[in-house]
N, C-alpha and C. Protein backbone atom coordinates (compact mmCIF):
# COMPACT_ATOMS: atom_id res chain seq x y z
N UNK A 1 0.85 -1.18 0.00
CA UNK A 1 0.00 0.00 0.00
C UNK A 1 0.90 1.24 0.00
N UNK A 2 0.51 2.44 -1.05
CA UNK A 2 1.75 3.47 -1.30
C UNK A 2 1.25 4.23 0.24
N UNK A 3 2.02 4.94 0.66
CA UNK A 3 2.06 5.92 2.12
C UNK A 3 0.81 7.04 1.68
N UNK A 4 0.27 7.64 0.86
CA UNK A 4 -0.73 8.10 0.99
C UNK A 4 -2.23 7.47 1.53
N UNK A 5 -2.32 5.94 0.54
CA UNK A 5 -3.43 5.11 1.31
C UNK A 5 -3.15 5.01 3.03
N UNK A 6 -1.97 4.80 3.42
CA UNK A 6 -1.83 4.54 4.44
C UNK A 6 -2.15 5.38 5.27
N UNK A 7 -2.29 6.58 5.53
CA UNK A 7 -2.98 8.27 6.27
C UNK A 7 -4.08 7.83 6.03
N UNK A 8 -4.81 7.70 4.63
CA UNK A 8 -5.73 7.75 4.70
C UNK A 8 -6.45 6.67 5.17
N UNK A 9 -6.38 5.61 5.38
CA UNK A 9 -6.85 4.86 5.96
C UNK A 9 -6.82 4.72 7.09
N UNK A 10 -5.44 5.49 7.82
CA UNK A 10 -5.20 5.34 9.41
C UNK A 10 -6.23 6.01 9.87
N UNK A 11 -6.40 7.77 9.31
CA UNK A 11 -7.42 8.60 9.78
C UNK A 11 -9.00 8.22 9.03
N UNK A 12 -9.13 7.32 8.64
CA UNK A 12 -10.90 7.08 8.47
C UNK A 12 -10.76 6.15 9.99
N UNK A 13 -10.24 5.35 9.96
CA UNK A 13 -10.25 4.36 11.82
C UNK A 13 -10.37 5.43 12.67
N UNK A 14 -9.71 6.60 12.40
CA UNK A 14 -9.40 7.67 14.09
C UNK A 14 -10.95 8.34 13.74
N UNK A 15 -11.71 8.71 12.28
CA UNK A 15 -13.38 8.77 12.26
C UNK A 15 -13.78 8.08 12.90
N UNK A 16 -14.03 6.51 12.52
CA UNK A 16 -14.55 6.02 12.54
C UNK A 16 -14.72 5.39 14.13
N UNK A 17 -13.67 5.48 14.97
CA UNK A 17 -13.81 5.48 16.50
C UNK A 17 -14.12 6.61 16.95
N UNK A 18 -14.36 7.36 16.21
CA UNK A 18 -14.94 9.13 16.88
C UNK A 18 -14.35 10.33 17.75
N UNK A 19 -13.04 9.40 17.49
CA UNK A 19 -11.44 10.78 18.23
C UNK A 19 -10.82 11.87 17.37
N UNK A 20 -11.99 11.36 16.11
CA UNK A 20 -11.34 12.64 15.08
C UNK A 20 -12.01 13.83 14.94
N UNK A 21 -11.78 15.35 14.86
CA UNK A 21 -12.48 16.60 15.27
C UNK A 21 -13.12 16.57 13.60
N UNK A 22 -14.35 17.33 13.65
CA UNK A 22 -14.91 17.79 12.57
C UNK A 22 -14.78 17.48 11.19
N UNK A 23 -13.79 18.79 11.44
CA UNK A 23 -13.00 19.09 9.91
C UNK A 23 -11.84 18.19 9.41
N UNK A 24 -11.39 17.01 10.09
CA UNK A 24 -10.63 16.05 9.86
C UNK A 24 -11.45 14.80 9.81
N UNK A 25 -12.82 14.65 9.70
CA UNK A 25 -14.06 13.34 8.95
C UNK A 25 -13.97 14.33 7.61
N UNK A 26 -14.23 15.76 7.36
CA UNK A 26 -14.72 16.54 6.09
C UNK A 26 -13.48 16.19 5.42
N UNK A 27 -12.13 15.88 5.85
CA UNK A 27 -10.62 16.01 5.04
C UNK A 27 -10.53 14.94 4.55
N UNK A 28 -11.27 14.00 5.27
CA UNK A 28 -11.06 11.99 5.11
C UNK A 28 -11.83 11.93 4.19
N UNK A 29 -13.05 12.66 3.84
CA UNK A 29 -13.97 12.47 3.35
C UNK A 29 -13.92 12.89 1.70
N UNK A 30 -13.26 13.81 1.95
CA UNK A 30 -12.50 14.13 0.09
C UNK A 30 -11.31 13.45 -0.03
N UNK A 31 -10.62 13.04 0.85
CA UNK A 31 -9.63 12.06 0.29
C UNK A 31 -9.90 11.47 -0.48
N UNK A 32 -10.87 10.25 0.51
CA UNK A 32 -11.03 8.98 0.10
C UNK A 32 -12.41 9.50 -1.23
N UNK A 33 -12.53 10.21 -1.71
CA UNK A 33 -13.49 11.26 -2.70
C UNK A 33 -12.74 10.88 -4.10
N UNK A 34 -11.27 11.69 -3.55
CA UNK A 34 -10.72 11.42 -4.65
C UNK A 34 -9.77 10.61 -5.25
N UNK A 35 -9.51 9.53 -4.12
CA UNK A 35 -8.95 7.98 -3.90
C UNK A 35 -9.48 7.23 -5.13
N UNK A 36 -10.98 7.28 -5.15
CA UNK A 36 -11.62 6.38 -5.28
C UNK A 36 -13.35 6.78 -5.69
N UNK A 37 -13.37 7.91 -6.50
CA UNK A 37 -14.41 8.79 -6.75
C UNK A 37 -16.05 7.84 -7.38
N UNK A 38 -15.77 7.16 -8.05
CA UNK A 38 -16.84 6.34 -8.28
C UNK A 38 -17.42 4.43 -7.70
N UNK A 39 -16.54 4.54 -6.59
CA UNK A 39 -16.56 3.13 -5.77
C UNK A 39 -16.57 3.64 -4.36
N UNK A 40 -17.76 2.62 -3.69
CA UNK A 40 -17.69 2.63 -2.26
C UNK A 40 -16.44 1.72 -1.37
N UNK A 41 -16.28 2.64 -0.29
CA UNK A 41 -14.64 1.99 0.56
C UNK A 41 -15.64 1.96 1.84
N UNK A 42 -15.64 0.53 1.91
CA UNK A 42 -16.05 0.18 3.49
C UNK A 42 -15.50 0.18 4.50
N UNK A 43 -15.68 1.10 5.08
CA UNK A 43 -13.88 1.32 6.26
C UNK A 43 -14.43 0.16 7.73
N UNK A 44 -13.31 0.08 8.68
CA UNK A 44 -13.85 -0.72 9.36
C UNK A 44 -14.55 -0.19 10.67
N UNK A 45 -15.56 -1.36 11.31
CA UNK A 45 -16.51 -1.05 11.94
C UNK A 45 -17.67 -0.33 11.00
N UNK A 46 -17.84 -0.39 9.84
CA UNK A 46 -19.07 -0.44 9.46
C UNK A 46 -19.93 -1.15 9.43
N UNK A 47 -21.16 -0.86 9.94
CA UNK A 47 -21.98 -1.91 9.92
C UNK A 47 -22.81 -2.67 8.80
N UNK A 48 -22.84 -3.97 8.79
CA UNK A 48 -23.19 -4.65 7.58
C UNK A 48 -24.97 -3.76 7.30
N UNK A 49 -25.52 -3.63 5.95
CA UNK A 49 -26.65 -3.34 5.86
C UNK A 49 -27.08 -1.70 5.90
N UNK A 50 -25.45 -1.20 6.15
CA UNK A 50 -25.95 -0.02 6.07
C UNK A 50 -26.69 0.90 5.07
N UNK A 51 -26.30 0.41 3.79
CA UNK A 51 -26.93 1.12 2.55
C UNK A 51 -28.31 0.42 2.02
N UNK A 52 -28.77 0.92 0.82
CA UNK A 52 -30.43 0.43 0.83
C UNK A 52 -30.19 0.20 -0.74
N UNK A 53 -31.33 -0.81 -0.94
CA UNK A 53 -31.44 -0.92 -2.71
C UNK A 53 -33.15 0.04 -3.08
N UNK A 54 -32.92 0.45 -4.31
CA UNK A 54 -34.38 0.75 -4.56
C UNK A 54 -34.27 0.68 -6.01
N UNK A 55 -35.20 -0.46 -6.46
CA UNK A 55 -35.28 -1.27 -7.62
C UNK A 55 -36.46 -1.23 -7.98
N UNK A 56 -36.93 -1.02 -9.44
CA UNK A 56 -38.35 -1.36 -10.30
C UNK A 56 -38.55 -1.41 -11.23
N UNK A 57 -39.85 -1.45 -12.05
CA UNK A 57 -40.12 -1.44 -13.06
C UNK A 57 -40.40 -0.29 -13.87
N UNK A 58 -39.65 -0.28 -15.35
CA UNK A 58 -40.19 1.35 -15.97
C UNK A 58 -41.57 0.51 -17.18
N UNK A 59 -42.75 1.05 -17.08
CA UNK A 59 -43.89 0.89 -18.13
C UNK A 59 -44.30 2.01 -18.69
N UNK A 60 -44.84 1.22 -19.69
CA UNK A 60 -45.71 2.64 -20.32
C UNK A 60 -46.79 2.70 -20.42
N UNK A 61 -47.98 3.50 -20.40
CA UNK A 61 -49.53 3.68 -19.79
C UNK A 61 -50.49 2.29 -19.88
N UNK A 62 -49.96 1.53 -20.62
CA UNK A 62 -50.68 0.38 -20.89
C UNK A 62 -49.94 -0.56 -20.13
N UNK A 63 -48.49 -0.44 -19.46
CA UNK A 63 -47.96 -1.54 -18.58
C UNK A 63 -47.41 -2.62 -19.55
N UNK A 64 -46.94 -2.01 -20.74
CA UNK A 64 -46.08 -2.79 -20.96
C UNK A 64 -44.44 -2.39 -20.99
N UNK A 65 -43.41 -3.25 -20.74
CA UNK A 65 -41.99 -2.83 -20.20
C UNK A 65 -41.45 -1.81 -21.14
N UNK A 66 -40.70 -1.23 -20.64
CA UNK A 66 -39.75 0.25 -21.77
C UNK A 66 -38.32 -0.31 -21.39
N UNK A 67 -37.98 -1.01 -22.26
CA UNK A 67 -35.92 -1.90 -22.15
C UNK A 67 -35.67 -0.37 -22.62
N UNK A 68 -34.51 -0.36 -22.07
CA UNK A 68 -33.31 0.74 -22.90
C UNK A 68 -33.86 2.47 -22.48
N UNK A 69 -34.23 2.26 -21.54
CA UNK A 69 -34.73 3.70 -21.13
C UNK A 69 -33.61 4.33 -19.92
N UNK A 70 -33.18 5.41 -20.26
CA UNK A 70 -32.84 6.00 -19.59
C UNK A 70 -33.74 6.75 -18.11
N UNK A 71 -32.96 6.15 -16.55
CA UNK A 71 -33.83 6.18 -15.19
C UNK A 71 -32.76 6.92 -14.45
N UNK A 72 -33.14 8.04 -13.82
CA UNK A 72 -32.32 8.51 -13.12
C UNK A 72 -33.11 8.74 -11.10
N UNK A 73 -31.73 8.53 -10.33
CA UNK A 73 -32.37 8.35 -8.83
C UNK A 73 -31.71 9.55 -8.26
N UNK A 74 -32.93 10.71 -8.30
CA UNK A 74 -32.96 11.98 -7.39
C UNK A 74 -32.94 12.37 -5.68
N UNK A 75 -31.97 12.80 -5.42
CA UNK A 75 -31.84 13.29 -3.71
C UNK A 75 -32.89 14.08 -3.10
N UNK A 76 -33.72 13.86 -2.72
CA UNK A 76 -34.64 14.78 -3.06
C UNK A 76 -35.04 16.11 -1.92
N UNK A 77 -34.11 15.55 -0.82
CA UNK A 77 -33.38 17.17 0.19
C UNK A 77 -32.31 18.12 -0.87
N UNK A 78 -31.41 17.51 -1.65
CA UNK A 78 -30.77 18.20 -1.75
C UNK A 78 -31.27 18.79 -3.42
N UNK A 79 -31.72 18.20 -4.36
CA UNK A 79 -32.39 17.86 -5.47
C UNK A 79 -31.15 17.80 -6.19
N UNK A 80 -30.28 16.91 -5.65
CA UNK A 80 -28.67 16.56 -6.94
C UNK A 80 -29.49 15.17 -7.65
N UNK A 81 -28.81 14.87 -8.71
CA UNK A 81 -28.96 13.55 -8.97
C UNK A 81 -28.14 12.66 -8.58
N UNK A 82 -28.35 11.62 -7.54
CA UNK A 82 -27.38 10.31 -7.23
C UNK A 82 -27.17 9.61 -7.66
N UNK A 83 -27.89 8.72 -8.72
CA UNK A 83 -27.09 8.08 -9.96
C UNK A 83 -28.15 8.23 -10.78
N UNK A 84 -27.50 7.21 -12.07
CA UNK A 84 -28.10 7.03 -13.19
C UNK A 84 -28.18 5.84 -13.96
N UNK A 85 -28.96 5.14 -14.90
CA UNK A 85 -28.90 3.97 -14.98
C UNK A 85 -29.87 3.71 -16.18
N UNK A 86 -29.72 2.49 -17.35
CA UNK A 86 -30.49 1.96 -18.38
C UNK A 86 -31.44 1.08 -17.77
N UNK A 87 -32.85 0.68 -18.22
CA UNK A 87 -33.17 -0.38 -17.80
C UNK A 87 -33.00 -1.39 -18.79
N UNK A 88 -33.18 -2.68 -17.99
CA UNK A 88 -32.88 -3.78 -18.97
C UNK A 88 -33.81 -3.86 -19.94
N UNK A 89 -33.68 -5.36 -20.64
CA UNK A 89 -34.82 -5.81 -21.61
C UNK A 89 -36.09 -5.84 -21.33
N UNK A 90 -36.25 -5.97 -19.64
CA UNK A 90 -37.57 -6.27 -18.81
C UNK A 90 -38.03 -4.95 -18.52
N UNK A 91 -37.34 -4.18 -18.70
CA UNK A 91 -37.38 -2.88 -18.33
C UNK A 91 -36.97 -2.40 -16.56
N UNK A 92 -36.89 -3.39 -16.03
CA UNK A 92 -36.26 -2.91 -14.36
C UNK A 92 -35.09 -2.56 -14.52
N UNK A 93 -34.91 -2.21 -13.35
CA UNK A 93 -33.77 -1.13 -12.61
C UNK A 93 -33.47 -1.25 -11.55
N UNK A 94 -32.25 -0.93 -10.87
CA UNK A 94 -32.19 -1.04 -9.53
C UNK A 94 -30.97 -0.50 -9.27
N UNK A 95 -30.98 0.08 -8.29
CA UNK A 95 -30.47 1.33 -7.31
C UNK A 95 -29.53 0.90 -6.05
N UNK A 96 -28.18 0.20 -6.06
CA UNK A 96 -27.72 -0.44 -4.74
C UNK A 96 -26.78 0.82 -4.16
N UNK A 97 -26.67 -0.01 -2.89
CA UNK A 97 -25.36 1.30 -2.13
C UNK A 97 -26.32 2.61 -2.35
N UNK A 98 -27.61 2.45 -1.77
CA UNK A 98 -28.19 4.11 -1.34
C UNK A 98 -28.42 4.52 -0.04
N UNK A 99 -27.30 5.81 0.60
CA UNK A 99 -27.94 6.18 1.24
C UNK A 99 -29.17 6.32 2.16
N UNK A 100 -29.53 6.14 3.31
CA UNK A 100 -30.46 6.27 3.79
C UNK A 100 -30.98 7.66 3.32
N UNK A 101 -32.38 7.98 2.96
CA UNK A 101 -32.48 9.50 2.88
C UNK A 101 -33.95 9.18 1.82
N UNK A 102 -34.64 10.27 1.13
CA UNK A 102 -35.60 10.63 0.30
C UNK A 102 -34.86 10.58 -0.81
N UNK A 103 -35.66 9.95 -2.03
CA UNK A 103 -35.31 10.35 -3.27
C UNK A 103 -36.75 10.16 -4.56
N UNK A 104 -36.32 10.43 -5.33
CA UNK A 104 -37.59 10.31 -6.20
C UNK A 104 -36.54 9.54 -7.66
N UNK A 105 -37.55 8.60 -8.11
CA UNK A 105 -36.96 8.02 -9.06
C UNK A 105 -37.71 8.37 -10.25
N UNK A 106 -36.91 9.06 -11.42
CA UNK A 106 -37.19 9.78 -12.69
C UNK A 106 -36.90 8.97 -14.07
N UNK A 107 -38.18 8.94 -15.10
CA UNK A 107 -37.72 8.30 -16.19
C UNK A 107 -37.38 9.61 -16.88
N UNK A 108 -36.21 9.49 -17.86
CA UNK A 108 -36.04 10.48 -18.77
C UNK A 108 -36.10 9.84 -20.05
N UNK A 109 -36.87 11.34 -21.05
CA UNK A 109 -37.24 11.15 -22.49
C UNK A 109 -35.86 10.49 -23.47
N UNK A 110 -36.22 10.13 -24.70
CA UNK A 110 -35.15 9.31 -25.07
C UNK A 110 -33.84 10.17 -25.57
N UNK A 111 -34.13 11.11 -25.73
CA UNK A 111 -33.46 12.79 -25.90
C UNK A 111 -32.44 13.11 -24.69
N UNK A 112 -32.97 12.38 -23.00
CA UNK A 112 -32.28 12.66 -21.85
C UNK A 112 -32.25 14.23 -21.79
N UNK A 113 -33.68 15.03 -22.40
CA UNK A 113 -33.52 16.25 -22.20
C UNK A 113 -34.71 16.39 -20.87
N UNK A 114 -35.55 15.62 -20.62
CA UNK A 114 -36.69 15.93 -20.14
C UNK A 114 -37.27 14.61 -19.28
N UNK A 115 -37.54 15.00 -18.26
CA UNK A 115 -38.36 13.76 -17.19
C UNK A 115 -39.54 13.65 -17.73
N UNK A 116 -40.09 12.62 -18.07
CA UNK A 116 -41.62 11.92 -18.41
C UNK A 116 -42.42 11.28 -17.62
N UNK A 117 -41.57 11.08 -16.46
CA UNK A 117 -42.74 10.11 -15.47
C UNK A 117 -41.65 10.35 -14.19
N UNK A 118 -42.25 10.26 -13.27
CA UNK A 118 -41.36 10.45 -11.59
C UNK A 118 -42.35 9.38 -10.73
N UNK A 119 -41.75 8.97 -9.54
CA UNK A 119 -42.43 8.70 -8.90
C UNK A 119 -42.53 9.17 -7.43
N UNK A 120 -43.18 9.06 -6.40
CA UNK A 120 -43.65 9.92 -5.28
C UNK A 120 -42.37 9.71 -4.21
N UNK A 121 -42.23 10.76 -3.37
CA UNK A 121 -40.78 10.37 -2.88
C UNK A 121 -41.20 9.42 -1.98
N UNK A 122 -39.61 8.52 -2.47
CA UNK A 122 -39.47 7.60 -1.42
C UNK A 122 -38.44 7.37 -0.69
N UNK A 123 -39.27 7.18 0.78
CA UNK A 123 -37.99 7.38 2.10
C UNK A 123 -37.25 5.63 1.98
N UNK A 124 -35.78 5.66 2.15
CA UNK A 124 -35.46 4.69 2.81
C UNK A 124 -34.81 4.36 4.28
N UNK A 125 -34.64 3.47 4.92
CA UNK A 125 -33.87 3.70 6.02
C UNK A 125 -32.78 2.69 5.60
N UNK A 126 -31.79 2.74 6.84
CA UNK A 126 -30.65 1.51 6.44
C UNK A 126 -31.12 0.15 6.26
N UNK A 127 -30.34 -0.48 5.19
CA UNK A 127 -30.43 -1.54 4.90
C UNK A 127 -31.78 -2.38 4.20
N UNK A 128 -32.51 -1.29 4.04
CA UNK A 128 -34.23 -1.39 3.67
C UNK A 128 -33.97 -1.41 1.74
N UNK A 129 -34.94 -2.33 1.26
CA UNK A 129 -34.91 -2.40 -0.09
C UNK A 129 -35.92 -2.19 -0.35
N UNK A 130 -36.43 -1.34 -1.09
CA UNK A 130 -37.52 -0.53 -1.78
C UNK A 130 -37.73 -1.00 -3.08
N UNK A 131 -39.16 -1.34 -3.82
CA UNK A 131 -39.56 -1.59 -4.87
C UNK A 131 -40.68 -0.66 -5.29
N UNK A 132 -40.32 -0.33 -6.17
CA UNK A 132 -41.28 1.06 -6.84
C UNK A 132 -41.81 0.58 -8.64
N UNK A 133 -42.75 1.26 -8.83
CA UNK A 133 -43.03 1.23 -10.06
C UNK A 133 -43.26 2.73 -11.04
N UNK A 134 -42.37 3.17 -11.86
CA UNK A 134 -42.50 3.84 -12.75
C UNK A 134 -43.36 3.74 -14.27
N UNK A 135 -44.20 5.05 -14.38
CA UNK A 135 -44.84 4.20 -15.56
C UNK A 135 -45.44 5.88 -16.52
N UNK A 136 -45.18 6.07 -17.45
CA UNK A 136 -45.77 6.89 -18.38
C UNK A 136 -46.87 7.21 -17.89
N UNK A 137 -47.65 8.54 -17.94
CA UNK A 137 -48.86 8.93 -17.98
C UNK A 137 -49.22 8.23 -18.92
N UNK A 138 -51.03 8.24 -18.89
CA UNK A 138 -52.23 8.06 -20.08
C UNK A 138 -51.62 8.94 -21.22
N UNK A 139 -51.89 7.94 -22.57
CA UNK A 139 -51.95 9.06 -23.41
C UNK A 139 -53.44 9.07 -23.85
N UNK A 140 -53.72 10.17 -24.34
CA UNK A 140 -55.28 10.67 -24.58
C UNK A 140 -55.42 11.12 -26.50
N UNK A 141 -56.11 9.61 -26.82
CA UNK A 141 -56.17 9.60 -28.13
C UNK A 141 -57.36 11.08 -29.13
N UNK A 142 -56.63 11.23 -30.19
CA UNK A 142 -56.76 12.33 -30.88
C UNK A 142 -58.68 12.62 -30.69
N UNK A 143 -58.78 13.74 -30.09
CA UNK A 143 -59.99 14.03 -30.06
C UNK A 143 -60.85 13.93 -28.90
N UNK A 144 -59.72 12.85 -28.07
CA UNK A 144 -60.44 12.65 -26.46
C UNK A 144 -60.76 11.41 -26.52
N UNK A 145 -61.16 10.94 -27.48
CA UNK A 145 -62.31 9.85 -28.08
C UNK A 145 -63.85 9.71 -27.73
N UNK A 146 -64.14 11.26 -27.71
CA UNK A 146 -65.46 11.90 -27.38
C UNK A 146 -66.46 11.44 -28.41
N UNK A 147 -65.58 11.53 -29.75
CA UNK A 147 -66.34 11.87 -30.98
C UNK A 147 -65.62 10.12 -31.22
N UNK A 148 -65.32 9.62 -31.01
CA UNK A 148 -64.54 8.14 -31.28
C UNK A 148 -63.44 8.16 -31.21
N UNK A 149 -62.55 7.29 -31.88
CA UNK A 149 -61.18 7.41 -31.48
C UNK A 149 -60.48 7.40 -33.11
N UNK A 150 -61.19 7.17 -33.99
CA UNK A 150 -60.87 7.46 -35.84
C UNK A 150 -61.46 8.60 -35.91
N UNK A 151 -60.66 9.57 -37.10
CA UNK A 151 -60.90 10.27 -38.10
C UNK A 151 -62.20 10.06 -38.73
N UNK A 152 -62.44 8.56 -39.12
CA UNK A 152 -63.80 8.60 -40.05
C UNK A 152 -64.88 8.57 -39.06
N UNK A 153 -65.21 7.84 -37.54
CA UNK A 153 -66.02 7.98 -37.01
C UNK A 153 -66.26 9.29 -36.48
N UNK A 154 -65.02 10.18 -35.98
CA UNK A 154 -65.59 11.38 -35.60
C UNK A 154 -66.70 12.03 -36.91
N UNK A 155 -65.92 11.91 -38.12
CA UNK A 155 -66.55 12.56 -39.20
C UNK A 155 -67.92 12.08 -39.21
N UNK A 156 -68.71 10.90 -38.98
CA UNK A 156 -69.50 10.25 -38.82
C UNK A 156 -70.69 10.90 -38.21
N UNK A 157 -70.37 11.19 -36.52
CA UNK A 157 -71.04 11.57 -35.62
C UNK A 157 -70.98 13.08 -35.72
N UNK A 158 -70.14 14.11 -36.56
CA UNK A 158 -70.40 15.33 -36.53
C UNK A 158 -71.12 15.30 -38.09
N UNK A 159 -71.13 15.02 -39.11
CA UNK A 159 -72.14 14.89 -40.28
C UNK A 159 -73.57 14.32 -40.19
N UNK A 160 -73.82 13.58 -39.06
CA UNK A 160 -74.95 12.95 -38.65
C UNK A 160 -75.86 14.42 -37.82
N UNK A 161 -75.01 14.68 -36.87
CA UNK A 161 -75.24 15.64 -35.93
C UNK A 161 -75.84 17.16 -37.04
N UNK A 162 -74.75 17.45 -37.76
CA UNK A 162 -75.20 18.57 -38.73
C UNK A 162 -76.45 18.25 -39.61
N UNK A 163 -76.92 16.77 -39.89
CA UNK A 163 -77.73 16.60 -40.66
C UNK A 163 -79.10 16.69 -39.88
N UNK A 164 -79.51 16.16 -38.33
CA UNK A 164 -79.99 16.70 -37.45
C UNK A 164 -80.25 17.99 -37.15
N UNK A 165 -79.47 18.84 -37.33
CA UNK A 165 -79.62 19.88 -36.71
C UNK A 165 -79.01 20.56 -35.68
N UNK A 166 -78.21 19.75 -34.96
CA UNK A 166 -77.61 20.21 -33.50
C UNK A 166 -76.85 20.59 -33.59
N UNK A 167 -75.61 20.87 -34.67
CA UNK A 167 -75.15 21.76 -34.59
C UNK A 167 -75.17 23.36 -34.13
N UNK A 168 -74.80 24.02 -33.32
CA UNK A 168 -74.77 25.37 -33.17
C UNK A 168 -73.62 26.28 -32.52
N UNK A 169 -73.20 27.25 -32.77
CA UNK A 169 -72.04 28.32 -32.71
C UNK A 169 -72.10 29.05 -31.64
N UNK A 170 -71.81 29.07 -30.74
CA UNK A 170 -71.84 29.63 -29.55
C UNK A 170 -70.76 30.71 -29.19
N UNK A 171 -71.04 32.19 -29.04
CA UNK A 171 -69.79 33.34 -28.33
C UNK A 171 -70.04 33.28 -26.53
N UNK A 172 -68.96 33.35 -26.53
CA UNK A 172 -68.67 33.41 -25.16
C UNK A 172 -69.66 34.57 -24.38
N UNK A 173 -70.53 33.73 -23.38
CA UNK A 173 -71.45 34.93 -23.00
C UNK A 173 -72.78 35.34 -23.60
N UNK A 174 -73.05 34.14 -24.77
CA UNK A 174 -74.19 34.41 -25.36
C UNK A 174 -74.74 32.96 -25.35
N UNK A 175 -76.37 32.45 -25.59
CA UNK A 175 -76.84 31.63 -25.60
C UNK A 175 -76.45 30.51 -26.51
N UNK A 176 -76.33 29.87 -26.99
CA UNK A 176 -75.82 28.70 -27.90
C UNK A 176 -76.76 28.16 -28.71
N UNK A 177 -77.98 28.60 -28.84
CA UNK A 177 -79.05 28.49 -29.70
C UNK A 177 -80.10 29.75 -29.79
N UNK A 178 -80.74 30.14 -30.36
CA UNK A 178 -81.74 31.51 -30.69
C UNK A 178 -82.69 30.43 -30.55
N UNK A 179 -82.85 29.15 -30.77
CA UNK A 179 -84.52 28.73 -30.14
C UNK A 179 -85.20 29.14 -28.87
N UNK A 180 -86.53 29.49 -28.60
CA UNK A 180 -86.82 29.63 -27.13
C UNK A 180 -86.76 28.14 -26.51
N UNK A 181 -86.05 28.25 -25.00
CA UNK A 181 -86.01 27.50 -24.51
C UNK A 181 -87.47 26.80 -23.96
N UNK A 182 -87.89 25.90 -23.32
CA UNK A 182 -89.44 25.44 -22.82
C UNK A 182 -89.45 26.24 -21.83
N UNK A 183 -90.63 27.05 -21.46
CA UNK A 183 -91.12 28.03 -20.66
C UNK A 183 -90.49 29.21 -20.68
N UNK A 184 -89.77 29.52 -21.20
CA UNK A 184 -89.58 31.14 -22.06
C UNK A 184 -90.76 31.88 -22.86
């Protein structure tokens, strides 16, 4: 081990027994930051279970899986993003080595410009594994599907309607027909 690991490891033990002042856990704490910036270092006397998983499914309004989607897992005290991640073929995901704390888990558009679906924050505590489900809003087919959900049926029910009669043009603030109403 080169003599820098070696400080640094001596002083995470002098943390980690609690003889170390303040600003010397904050000094250990960017060390080993920049030791080792994208991997967790389990120093000793940690306790097993300390971190949490939070794993699920990404769907889309009909519940079927979205593979290859970009999912990102939000801090949601601090609102950083804590990681990031593809889902598989099945479309799940999962979130290990988290923090105890709030976060909200975000699907992003395929662009990764824009969140499309979030889900409600969720607390974890240590060692707790969380299963969540992410899923697209409804989409709301052309027209509402008031008038149907085709082009030719809407055309249908508004040519029927005009051939009836019920058609009528209404300004804001004025009656919507010149017939007298019954008992007028």
């Amino acid at each position: 081990m080169n003599r820098k690991l070696c400080l640094i490891v001596a002083a995470a033990m002098a943390v980690t027994a609690g003889s170390a002042p303040i600003g010397a856990q904050q000094a250990v704490a960017a060390a080993l930051a920049q030791l080792a910036p994208n991997s967790y270092i389990v120093l000793p006397e940690t306790k097993p279970g300390l971190f949490s998983t939070i794993h699920g499914t990404a769907v889309n309004w009909s519940n079927g899986a979205l593979p290859n989607t970009n999912i990102r897992l939000r801090d949601a005290r601090l609102g950083r993003v804590a990681d990031t991640m593809m889902t598989d073929r099945f479309g799940a995901f999962q979130f290990r080595s988290v923090d105890p704390g709030s976060y909200v888990v975000e699907m992003m558009s395929p662009a990764n410009d824009a969140v499309v679906a979030a889900t409600p924050i969720i607390n974890v505590t240590s060692g707790q594994e969380v299963a969540t489900l992410l899923k697209l809003p409804f989409r709301v087919a052309p027209l509402g599907g008031i008038l149907g959900h085709t082009l030719p049926s809407a055309l249908a029910v508004t040519s029927a309607a005009a051939a009836a009669g019920v058609l009528a043009k209404s300004v804001v603030g004025a009656p919507a027909t010149d017939r007298a109403l019954p008992g007028q």
